[in-house]
Protein backbone atom coordinates (compact mmCIF):
# COMPACT_ATOMS: atom_id res chain seq x y z
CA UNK A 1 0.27 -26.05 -16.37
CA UNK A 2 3.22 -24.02 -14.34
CA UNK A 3 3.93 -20.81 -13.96
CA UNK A 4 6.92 -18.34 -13.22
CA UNK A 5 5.96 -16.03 -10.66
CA UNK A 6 8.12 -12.82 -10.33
CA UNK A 7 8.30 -11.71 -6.91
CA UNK A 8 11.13 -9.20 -4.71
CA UNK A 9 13.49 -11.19 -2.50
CA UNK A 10 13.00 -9.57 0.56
CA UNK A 11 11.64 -12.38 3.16
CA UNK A 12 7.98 -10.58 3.16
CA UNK A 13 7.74 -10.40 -0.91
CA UNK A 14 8.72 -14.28 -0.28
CA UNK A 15 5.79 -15.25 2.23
CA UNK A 16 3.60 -12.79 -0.47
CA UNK A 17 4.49 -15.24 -2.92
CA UNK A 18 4.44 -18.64 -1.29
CA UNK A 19 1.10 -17.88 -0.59
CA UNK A 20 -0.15 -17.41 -3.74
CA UNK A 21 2.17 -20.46 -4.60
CA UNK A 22 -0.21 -22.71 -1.79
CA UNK A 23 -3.62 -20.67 -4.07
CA UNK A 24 -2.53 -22.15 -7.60
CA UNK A 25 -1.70 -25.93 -6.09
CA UNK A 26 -4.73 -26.41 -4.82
CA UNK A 27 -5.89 -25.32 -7.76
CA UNK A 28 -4.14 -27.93 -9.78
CA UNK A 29 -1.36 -25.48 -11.14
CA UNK A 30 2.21 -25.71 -10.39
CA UNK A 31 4.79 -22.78 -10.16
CA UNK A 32 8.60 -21.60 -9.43
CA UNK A 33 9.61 -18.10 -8.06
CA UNK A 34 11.74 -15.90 -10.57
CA UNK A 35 13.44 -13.70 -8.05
CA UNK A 36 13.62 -10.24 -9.47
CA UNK A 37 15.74 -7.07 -7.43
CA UNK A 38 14.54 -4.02 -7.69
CA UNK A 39 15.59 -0.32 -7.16
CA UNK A 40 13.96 0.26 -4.43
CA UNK A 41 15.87 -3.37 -3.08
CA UNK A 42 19.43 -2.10 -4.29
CA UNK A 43 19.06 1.69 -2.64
CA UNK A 44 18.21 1.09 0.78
CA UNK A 45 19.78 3.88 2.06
CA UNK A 46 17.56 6.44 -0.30
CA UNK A 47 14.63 7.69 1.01
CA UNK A 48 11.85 6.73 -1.40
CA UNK A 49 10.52 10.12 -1.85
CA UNK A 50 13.91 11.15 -3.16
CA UNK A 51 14.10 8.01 -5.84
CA UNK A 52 10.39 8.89 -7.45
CA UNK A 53 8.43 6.70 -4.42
CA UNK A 54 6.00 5.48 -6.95
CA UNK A 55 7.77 2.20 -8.85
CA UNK A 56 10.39 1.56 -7.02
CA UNK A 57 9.52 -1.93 -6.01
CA UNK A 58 7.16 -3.25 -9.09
CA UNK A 59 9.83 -1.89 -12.24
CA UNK A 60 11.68 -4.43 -12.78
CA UNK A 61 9.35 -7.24 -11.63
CA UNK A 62 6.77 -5.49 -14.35
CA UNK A 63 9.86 -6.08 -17.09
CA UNK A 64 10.28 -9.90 -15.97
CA UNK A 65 7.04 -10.44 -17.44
CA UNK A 66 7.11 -8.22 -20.63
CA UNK A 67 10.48 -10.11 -21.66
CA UNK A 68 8.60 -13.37 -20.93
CA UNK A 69 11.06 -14.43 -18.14
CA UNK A 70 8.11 -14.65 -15.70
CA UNK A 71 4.32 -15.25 -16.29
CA UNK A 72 3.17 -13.69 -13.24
CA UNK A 73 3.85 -10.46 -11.34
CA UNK A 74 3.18 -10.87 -6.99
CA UNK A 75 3.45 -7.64 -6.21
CA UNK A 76 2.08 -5.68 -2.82
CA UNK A 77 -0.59 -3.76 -4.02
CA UNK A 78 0.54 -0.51 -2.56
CA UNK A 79 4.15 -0.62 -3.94
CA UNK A 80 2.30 0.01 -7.62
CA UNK A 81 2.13 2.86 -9.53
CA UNK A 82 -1.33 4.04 -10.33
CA UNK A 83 -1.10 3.36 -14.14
CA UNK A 84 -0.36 0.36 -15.25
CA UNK A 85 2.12 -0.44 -18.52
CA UNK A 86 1.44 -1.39 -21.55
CA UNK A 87 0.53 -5.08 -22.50
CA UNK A 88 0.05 -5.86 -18.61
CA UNK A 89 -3.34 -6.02 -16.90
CA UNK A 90 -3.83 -6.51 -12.87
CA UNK A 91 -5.71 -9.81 -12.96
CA UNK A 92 -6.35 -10.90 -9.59
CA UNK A 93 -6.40 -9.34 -5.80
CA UNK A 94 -6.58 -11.81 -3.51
CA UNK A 95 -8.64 -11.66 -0.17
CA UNK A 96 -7.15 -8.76 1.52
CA UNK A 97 -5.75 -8.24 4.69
CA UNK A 98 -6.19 -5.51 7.56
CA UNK A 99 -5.19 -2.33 5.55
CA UNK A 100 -4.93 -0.69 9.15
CA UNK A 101 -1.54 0.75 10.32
CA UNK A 102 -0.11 -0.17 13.36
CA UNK A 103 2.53 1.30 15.94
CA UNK A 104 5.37 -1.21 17.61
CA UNK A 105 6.94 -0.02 20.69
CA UNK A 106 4.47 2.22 22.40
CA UNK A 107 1.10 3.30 21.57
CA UNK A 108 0.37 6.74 20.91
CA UNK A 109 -1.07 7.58 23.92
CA UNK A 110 2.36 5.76 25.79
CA UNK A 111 4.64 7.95 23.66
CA UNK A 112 5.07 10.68 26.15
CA UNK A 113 6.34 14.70 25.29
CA UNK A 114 8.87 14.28 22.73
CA UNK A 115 8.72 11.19 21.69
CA UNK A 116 10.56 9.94 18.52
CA UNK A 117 8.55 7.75 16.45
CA UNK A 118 10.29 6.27 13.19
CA UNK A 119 8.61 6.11 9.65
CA UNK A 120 9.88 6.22 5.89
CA UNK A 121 6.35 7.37 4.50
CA UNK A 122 5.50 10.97 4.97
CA UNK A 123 2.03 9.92 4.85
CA UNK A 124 2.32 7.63 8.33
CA UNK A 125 4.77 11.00 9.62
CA UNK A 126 2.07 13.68 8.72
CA UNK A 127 -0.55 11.70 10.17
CA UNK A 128 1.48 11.42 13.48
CA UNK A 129 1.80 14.91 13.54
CA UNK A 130 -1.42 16.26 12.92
CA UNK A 131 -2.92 14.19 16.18
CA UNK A 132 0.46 14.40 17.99
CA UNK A 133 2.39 17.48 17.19
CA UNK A 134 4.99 17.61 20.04
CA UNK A 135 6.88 14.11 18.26
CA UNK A 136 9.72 14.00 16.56
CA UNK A 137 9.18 11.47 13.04
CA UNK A 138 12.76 10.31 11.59
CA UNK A 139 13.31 8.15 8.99
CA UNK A 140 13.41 4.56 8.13
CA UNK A 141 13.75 1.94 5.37
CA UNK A 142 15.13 -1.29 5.06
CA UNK A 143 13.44 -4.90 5.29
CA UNK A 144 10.59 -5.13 8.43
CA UNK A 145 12.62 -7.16 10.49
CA UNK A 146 15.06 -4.22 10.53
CA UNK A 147 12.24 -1.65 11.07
CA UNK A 148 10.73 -3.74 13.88
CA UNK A 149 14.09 -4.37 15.71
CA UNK A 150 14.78 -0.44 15.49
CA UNK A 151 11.98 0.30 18.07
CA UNK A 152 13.33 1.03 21.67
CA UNK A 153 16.71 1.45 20.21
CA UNK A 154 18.84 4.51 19.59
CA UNK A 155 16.83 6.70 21.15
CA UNK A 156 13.16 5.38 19.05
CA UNK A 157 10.40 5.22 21.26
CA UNK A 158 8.14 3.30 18.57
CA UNK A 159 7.54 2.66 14.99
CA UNK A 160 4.79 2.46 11.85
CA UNK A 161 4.28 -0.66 10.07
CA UNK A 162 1.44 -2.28 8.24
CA UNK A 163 -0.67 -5.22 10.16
CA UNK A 164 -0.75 -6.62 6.91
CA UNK A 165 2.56 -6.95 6.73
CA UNK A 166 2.78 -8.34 10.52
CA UNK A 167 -0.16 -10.92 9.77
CA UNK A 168 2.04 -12.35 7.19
CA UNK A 169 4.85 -12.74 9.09
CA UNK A 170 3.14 -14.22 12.11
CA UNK A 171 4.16 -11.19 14.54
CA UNK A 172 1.38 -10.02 15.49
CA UNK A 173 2.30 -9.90 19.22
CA UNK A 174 4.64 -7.45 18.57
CA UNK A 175 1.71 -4.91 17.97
CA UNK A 176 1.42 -1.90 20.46
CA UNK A 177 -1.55 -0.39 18.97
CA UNK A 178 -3.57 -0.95 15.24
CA UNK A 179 -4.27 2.85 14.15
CA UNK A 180 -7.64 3.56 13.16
CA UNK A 181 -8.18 3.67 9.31
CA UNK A 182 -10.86 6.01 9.68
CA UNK A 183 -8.52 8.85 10.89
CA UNK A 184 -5.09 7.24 9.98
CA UNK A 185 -6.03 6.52 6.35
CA UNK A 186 -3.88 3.89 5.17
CA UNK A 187 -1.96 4.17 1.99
CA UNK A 188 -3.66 3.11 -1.43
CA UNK A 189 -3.60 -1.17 -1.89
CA UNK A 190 -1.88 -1.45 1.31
CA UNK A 191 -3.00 -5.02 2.76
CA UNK A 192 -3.57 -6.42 -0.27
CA UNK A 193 -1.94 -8.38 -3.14
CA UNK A 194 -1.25 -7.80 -6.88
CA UNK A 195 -1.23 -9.93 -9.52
CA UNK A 196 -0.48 -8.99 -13.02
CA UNK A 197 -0.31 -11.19 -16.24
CA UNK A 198 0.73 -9.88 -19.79
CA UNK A 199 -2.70 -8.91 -21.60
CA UNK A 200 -2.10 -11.56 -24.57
CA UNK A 201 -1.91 -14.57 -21.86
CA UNK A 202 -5.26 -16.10 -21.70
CA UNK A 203 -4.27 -19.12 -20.28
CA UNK A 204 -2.47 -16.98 -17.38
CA UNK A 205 -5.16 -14.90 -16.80
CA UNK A 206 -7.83 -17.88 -16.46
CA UNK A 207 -5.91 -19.35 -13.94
CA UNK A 208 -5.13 -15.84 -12.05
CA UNK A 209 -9.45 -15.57 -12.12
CA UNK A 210 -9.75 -18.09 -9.38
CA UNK A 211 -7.69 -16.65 -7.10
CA UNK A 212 -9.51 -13.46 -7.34
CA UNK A 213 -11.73 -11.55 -4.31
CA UNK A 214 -13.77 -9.66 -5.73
CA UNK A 215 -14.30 -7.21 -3.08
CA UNK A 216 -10.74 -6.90 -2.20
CA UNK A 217 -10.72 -6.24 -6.19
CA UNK A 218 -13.17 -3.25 -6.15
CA UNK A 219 -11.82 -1.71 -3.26
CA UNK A 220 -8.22 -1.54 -4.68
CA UNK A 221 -9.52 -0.20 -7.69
CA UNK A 222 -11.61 2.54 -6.06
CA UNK A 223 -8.33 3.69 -3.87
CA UNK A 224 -5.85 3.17 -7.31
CA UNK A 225 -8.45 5.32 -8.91
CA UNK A 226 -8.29 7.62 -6.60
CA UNK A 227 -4.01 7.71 -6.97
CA UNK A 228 -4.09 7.92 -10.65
CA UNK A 229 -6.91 10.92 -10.60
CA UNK A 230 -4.43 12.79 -8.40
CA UNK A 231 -1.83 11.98 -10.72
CA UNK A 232 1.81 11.30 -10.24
CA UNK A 233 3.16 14.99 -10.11
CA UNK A 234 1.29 15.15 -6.46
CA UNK A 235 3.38 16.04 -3.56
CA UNK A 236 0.83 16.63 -1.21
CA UNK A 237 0.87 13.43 1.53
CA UNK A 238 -2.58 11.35 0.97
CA UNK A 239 -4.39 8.45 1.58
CA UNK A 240 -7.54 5.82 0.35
CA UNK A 241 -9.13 2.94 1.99
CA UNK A 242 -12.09 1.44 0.63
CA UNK A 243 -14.48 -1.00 2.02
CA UNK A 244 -17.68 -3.12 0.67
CA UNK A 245 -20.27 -3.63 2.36
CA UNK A 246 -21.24 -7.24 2.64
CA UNK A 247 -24.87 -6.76 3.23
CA UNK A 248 -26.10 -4.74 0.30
CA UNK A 249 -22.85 -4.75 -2.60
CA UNK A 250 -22.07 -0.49 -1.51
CA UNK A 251 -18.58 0.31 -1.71
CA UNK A 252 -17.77 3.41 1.08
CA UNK A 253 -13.63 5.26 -0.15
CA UNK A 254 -12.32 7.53 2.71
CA UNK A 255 -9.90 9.74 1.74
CA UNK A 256 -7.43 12.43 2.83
CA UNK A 257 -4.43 14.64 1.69
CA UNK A 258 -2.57 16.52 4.58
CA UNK A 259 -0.15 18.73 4.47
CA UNK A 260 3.56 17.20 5.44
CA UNK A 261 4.08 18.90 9.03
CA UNK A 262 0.42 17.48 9.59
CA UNK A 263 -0.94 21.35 10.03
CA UNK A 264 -3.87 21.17 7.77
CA UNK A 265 -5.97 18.66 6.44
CA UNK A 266 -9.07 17.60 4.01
CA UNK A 267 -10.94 14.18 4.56
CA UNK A 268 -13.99 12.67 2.71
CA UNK A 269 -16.19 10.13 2.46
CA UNK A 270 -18.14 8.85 -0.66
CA UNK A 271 -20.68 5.39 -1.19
CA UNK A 272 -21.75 3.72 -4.14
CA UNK A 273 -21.05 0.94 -6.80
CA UNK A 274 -18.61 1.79 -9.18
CA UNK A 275 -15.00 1.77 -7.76
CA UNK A 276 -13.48 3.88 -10.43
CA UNK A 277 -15.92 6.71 -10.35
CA UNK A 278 -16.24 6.91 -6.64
CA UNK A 279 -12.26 6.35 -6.36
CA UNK A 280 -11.92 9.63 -8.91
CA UNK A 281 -14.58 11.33 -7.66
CA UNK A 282 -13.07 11.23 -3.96
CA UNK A 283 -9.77 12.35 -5.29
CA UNK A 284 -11.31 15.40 -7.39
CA UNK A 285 -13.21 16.67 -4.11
CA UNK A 286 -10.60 16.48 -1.61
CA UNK A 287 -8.07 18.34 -4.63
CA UNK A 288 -11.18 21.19 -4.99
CA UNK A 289 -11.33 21.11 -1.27
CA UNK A 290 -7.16 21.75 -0.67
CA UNK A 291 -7.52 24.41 -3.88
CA UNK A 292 -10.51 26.58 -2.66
CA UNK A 293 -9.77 26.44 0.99
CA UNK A 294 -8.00 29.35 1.44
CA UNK A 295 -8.47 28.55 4.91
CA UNK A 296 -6.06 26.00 4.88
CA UNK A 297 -3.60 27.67 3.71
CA UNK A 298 -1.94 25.49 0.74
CA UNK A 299 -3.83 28.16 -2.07
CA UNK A 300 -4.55 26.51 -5.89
């Protein structure tokens, strides 16, 4: 058996996708790379807030296999939207990856009065506010080897990118200081991988099985549970990271949503077994929390 795997062609989305190239061999099951741009790929000088955010990067990989030109989708599981379209089904997460953030340059505490730090996510920039209000948070995009070379340069003290993403890449070394996930939540399916077969390809979706984790599985579907209860419309900067616990099977979802100057904030916790109602039930408390609080200033 082979398969066509649709993947970006950015040189991370590449190493995201040789990987899981390496999981299928050894598995007995060959495969080519369908290279697929995407929006988010062709606009790199939009800020992804401006062009929707959510999308952006999956789109057109998502068509490649609805139009049969691919079989599989790699995707990174926090470039996907929260729903997922019609006739496609998210088979497999492989075993994930530190979901922490991390800054390059200078750690927070070396980032002295002032400081500029650089970030495209308003996520990563409201949580740098809210425990460092004095910086100054511009913007980025482009490819991480063009994020990671703009640190010290042009007047950037430091910058935000994913370990993950640094693992992957073998530049680790580069790392001034991992952020912890417990206060600097990390963005829904960051660390992890997607892959997505059409619903209607058994064959596809046997193979996809064996590459599965299944923790790495339930915790991306608490946190996506958590994005799609707080539905696309939401504006509000937010995060999920989910965990399971090895010893006894309980999944543990931290969440929070913070206002976008990092002013005001709502986190929570929640435990249990079932990813999607834990993952919906996080993202309905922190929303009743931001709504009734007039203490915080953001009203219903």
């Amino acid at each position: 058996m082979s398969l066509r795997l649709a993947t970006r062609r950015s040189p991370l989305a590449l190493i995201q996708a040789q990987f899981v190239q390496r999981q299928l061999e050894a598995r007995g099951c060959e495969s080519e790379l369908v290279l697929v741009e995407t929006r988010g790929d062709r606009e790199r000088e939009a800020s992804l807030a401006t062009m929707g955010g959510q999308g952006v990067f999956t789109v057109e990989i998502q068509r490649a296999l609805l139009e049969d030109r691919a079989d599989v989708a790699v995707h990174s599981a926090k470039d996907l939207p929260s729903s997922t379209p019609e006739g496609l089904a998210l088979v497999s997460v492989p075993s994930r990856l530190d979901a922490a953030d991390v800054l390059v340059g200078r750690s927070l505490a070396g980032l002295g009065p002032g400081a500029t730090v650089a970030t495209g996510s308003p996520r990563r920039r409201a949580l740098l506010l809210e425990r460092r209000p004095d910086l100054q948070v511009v913007g980025l995009r482009g490819n991480m080897a063009t994020r990671l070379d703009a640190a010290g340069k042009n007047g950037v003290d430091a910058v935000v990118a994913a370990m993950a993403a640094l693992e992957r890449l073998e530049q680790r070394d580069v790392v001034s200081e991992r952020l912890d996930p417990t206060w600097f939540v990390p963005q829904v399916g960051q660390g992890a991988l997607a892959l997505e077969a059409r619903v209607d390809d058994d064959a596809t979706r046997e193979v996809l099985v064996g590459l599965n984790h299944e923790a790495s599985l339930r915790a991306v579907t608490a946190e996506r549970s958590f994005l799609l209860e707080l539905g696309a419309g939401c504006a509000i900067p937010g995060g999920a990271h989910a965990v399971v616990d090895d010893d006894d099977d309980m999944l543990t979802i931290r969440g929070v949503m913070i206002a976008p100057d990092g002013s005001k904030s709502v986190r929570a916790e929640l435990s249990g077994v079932d990813a999607t109602v834990l993952g919906t039930a996080l993202a309905r408390l922190l929303r009743d929390e931001m709504s009734g609080g007039a203490l915080l200033g953001w009203g219903s």
